[in-house]
C-alpha atoms as a PDB file:
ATOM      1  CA  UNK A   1     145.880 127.610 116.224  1.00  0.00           C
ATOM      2  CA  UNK A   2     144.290 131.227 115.605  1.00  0.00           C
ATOM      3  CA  UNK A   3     140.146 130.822 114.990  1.00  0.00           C
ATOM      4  CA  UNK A   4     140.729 133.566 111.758  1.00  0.00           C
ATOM      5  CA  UNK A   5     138.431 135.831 113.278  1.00  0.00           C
ATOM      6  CA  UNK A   6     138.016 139.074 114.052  1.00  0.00           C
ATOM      7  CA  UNK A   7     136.106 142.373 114.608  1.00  0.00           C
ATOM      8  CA  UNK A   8     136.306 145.678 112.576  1.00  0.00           C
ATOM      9  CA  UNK A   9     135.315 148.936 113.796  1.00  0.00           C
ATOM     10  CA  UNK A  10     134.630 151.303 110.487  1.00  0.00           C
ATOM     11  CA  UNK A  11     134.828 154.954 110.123  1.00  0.00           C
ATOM     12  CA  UNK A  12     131.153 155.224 109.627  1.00  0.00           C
ATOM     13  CA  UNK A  13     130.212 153.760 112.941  1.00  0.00           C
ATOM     14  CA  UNK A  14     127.458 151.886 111.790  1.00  0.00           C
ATOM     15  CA  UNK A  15     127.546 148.600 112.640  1.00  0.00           C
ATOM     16  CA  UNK A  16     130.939 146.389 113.120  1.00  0.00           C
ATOM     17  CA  UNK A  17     132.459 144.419 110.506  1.00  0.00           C
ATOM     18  CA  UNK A  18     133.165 140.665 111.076  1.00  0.00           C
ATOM     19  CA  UNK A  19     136.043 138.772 109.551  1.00  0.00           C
ATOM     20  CA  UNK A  20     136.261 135.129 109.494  1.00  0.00           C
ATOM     21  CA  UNK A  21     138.395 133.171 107.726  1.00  0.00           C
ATOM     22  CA  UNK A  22     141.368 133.860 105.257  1.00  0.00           C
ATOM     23  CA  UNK A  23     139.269 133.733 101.850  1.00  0.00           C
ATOM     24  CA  UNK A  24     137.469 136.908 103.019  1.00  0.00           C
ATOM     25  CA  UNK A  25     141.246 138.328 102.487  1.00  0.00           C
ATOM     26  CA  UNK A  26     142.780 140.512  99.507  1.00  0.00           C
ATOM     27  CA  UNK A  27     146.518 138.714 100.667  1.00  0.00           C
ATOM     28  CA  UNK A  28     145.627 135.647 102.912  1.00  0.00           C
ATOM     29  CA  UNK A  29     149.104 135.443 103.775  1.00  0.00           C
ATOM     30  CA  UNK A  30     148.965 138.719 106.152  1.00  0.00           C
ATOM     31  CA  UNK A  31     146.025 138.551 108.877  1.00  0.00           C
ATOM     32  CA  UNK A  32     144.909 142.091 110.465  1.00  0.00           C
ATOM     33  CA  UNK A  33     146.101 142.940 113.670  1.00  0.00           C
ATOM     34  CA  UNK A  34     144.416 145.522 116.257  1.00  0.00           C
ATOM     35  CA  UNK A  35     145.354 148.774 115.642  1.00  0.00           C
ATOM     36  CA  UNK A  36     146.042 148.457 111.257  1.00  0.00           C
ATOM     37  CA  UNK A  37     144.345 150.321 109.282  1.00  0.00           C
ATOM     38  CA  UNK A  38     142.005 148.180 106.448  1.00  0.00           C
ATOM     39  CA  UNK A  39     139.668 148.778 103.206  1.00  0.00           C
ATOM     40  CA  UNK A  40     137.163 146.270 103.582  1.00  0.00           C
ATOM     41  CA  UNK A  41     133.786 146.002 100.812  1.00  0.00           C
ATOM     42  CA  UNK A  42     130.598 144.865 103.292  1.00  0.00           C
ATOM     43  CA  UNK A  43     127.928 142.466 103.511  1.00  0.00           C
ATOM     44  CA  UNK A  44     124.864 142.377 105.244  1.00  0.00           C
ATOM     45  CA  UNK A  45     124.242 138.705 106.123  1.00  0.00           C
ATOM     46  CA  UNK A  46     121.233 138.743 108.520  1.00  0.00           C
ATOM     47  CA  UNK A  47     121.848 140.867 110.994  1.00  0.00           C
ATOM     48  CA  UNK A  48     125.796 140.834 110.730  1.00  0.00           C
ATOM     49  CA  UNK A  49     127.699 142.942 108.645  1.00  0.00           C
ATOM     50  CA  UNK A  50     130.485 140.786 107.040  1.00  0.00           C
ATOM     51  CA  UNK A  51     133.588 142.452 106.249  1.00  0.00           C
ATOM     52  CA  UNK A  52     135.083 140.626 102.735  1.00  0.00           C
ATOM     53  CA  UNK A  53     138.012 141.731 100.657  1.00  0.00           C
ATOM     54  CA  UNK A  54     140.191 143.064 103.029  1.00  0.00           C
ATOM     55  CA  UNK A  55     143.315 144.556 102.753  1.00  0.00           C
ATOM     56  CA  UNK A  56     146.246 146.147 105.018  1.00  0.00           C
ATOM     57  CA  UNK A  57     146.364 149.794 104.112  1.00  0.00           C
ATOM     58  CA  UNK A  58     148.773 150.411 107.251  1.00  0.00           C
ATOM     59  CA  UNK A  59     149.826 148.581 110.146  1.00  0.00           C
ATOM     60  CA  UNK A  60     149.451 150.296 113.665  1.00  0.00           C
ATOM     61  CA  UNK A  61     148.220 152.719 111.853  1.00  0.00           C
ATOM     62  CA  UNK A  62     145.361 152.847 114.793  1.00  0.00           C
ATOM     63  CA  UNK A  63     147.398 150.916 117.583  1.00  0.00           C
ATOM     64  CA  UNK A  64     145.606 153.673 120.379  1.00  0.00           C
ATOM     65  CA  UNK A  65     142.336 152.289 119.299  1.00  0.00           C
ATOM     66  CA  UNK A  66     141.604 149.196 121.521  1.00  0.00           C
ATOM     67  CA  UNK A  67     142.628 150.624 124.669  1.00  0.00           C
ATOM     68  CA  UNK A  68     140.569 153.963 123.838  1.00  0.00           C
ATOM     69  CA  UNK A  69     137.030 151.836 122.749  1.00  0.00           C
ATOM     70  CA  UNK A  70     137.751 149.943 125.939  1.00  0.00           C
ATOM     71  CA  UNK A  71     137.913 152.871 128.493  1.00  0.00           C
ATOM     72  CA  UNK A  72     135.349 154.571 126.929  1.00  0.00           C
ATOM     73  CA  UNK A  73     133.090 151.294 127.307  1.00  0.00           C
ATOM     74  CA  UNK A  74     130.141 152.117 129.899  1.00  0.00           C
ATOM     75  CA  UNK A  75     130.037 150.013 132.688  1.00  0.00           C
ATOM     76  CA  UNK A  76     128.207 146.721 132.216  1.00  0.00           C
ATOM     77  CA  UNK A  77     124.281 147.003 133.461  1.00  0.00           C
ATOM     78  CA  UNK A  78     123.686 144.387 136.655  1.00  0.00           C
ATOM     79  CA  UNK A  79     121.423 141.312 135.315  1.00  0.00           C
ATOM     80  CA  UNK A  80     119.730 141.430 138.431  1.00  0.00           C
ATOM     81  CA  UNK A  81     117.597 144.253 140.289  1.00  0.00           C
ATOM     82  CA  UNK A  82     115.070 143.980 143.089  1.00  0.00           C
ATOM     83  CA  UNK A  83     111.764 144.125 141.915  1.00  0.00           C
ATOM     84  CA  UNK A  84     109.677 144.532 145.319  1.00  0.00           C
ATOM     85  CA  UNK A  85     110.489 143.659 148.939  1.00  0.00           C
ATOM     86  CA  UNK A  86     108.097 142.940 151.374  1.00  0.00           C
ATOM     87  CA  UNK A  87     108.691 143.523 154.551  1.00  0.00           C
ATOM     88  CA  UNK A  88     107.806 140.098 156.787  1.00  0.00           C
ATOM     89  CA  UNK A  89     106.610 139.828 161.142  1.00  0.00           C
ATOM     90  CA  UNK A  90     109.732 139.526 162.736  1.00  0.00           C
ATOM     91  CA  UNK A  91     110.716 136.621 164.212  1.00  0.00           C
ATOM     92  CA  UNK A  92     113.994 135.451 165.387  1.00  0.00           C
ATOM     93  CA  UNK A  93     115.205 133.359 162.078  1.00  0.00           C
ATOM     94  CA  UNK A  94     113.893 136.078 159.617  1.00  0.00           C
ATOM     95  CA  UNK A  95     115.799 138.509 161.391  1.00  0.00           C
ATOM     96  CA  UNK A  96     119.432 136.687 161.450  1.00  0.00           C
ATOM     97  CA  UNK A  97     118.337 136.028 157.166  1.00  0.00           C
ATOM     98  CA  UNK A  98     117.773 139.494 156.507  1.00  0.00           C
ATOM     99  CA  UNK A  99     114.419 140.784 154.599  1.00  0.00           C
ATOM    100  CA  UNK A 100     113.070 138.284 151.691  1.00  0.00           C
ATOM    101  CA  UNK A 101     113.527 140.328 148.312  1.00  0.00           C
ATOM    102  CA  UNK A 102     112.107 139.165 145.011  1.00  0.00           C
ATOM    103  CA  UNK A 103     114.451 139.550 142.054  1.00  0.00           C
ATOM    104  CA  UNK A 104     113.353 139.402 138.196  1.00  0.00           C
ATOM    105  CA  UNK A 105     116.661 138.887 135.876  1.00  0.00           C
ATOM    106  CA  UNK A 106     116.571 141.531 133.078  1.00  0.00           C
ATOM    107  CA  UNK A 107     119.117 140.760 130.050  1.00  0.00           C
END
């Protein structure tokens, strides 16, 4: 069973549009697939923008889209980074374990 969901990119890349569920359709017997083109009205809810009234203008009108917002995605940030090391006396354990390093998580 499909969750009826789904994300819209709009022309005037402000925020994304989200879809969910069929009553937010103009026909609710034709769900949009990646790549058609839709008119959509807006609503801020929140912080979302809600995409409602939506209709198929063209389909696959945009089918290049996906893949092209995907490669041009940067590359995901690390959660972790070293904050501080501090370097320890050797001894024979510390040096098999490596140097202790102190990590924060940053989201």
């Amino acid at each position: 069973m499909d969750k009826e969901k789904a994300v819209i990119w709009c022309e005037d890349h402000a925020a994304l549009a989200y879809l969910q569920g069929r009553e937010n359709l103009a026909s609710p017997a034709s769900w949009p697939q990646p790549g058609d083109l839709v008119e959509l009205e807006s609503e801020i809810v929140g912080a979302l923008r809600n995409a409602r009234r939506v209709s198929l203008l063209s389909e696959q009108e945009f089918a290049h889209l996906p893949g092209m917002l995907r490669a041009s995605a940067p590359p995901a940030e690390p959660h972790l980074r070293i904050v501080s090391s501090t370097p320890q006396p050797e001894s024979r354990d510390q040096l098999a374990a490596g140097p202790a390093l102190r990590a924060a998580a940053a989201s």
